[in-house]
Protein backbone atom coordinates (compact mmCIF):
# COMPACT_ATOMS: atom_id res chain seq x y z
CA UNK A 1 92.07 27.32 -19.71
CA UNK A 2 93.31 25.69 -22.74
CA UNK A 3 91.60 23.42 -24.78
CA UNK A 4 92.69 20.61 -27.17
CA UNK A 5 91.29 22.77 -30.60
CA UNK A 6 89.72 21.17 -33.25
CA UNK A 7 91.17 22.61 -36.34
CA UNK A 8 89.03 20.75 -39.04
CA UNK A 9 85.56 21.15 -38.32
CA UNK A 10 84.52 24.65 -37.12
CA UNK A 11 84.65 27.13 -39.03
CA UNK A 12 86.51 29.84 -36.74
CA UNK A 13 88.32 29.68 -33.16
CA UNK A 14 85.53 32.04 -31.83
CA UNK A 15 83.75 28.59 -30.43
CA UNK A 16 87.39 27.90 -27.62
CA UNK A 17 85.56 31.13 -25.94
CA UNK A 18 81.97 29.22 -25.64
CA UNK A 19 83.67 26.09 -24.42
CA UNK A 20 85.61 27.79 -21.71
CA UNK A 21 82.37 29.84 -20.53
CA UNK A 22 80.49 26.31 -20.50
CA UNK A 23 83.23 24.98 -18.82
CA UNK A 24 83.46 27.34 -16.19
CA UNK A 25 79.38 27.73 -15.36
CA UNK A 26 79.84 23.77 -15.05
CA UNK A 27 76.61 23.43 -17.43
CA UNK A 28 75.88 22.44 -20.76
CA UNK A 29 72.66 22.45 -23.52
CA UNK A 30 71.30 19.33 -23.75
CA UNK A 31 69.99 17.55 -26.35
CA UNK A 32 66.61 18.19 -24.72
CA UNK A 33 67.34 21.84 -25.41
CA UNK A 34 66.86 24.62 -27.72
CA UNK A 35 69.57 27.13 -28.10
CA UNK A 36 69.89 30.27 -29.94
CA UNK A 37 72.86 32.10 -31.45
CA UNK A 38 72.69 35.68 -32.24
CA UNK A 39 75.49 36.61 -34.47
CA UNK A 40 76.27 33.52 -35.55
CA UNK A 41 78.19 33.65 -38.80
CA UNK A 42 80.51 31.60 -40.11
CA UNK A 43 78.84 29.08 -37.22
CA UNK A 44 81.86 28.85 -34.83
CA UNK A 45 79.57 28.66 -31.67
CA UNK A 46 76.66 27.12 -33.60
CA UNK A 47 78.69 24.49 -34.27
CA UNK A 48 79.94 23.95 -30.65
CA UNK A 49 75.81 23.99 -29.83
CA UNK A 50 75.13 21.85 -32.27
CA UNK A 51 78.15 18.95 -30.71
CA UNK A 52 76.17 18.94 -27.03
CA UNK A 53 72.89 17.39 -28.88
CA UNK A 54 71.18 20.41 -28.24
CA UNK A 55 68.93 21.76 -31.44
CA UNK A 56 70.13 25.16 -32.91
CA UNK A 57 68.47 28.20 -34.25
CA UNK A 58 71.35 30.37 -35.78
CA UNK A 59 71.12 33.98 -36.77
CA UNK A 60 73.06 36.18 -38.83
CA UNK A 61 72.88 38.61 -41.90
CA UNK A 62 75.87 36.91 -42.87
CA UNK A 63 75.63 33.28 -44.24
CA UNK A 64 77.05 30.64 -42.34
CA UNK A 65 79.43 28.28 -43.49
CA UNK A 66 78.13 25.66 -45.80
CA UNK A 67 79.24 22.84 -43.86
CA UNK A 68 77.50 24.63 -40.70
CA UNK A 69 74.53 25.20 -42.82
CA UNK A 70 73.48 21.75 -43.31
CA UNK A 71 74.11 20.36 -39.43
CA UNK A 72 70.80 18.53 -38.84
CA UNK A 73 69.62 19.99 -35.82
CA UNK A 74 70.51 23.55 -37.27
CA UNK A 75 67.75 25.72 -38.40
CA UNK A 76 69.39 29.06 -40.02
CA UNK A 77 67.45 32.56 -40.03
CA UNK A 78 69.40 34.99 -42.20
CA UNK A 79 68.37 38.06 -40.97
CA UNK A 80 69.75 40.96 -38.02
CA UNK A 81 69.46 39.62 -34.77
CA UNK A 82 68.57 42.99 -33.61
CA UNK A 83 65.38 42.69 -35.78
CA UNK A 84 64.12 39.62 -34.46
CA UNK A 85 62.39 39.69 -31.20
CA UNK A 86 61.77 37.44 -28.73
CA UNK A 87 58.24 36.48 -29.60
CA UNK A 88 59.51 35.83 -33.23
CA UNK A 89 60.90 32.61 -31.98
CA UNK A 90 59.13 32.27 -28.38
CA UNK A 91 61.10 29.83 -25.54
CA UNK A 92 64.45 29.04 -26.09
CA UNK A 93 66.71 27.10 -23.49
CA UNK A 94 69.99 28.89 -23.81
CA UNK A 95 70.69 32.39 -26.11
CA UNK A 96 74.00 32.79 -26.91
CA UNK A 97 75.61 35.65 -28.22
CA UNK A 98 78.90 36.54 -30.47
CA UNK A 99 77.77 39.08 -32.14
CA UNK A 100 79.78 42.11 -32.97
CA UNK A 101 78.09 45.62 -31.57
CA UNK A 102 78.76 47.94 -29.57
CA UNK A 103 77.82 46.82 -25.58
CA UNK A 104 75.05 48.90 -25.18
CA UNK A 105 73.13 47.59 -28.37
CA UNK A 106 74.25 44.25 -26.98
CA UNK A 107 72.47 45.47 -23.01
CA UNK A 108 69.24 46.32 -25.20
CA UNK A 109 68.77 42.99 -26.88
CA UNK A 110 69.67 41.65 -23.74
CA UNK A 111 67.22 43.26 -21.65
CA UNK A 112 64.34 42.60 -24.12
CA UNK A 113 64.71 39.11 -23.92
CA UNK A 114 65.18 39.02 -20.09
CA UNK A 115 61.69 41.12 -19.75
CA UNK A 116 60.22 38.50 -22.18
CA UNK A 117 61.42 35.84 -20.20
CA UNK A 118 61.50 33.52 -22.98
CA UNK A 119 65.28 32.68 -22.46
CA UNK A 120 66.39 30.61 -19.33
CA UNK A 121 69.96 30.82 -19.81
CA UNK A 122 72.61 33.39 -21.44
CA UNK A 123 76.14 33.56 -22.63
CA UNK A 124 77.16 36.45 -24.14
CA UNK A 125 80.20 38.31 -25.60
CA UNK A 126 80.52 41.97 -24.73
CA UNK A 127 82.79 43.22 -27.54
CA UNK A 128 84.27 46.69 -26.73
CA UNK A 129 85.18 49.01 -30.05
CA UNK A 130 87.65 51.10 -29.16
CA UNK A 131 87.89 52.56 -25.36
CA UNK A 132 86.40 49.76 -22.67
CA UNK A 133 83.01 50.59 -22.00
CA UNK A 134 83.09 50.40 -18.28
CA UNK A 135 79.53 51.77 -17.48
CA UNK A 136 77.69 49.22 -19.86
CA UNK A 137 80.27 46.48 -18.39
CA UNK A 138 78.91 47.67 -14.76
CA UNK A 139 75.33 47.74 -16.23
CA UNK A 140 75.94 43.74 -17.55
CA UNK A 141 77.32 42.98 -13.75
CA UNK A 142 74.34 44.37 -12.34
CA UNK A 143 71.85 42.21 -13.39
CA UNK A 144 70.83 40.04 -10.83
CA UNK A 145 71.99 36.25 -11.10
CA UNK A 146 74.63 36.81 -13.74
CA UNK A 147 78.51 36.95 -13.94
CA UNK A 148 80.54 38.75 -15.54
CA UNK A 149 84.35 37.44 -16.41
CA UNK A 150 87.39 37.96 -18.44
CA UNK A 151 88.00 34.59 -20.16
CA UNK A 152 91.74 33.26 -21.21
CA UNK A 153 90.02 33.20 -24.57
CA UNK A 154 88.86 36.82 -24.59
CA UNK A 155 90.64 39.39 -26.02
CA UNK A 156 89.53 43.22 -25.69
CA UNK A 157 85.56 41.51 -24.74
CA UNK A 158 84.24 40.07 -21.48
CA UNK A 159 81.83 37.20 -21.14
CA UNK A 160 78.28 37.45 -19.70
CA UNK A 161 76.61 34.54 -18.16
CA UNK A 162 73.17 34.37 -16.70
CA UNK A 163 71.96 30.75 -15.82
């Protein structure tokens, strides 16, 4: 799936990836909706949120890019987004994930937001390090409701969705 690319206003490329996931689950956030991105620095996918209307809580040790920063509907929590926990920021519509870990950190946060059950919706970026991590991959495709694909925009990372 290729996409005509804005080159002027995201910060990064990493947002084509979101796009084509959105794209493909045939769903959207809405401005309605509340959306949080874990790992969201320089504000690639935040920014991406941010164009569907939808309000934006991004997260990242890193700081995002200044012209991210100061979106309107952006709120920005610098911190680990392995440190916050679901009841830090209760219901959120979508949680989105581009965060750089290994895939089983990635299943943990994961799972403790699916037992909270404060997120309706996920799409997530399973980055491997190194050799492909097929059990965790098997442990993502096992959760019940969810898909798990290769997307053109991937490179050595899958895509998790649960809606």
């Amino acid at each position: 799936m290729e996409f005509a690319e804005n080159k002027t206003a995201p910060p990064n490329r990493a947002y084509v990836k979101l796009w084509e996931a959105l794209t493909l689950a045939g769903v959207r956030p809405t401005p309605e909706e509340l959306c949080l991105d874990l790992g969201a620095s320089p504000g690639g996918w935040s920014w991406a949120l941010h164009e569907t209307g939808a309000r934006v809580i991004a997260v990242d040790k890193a700081p995002l890019d200044p012209k991210i920063a100061t979106l309107p509907r952006l709120t920005v929590l610098q911190q680990s987004a392995f440190a916050l926990t679901p009841q830090d920021v209760g219901p959120v519509d979508w949680l989105c994930s581009d965060v750089v870990c290994y895939p089983q950190r990635l299943l943990a946060l994961v799972r403790r937001w699916l037992d909270s059950r404060l997120a309706r919706r996920f799409i997530c970026t399973i980055k491997f390090q190194g050799e492909t991590d097929h059990a965790a991959a098997r442990e993502f495709a096992a959760i019940p409701g969810s898909r798990l694909m290769h997307l053109h925009h991937n490179k050595h990372e899958l895509t998790w969705i649960k809606l």
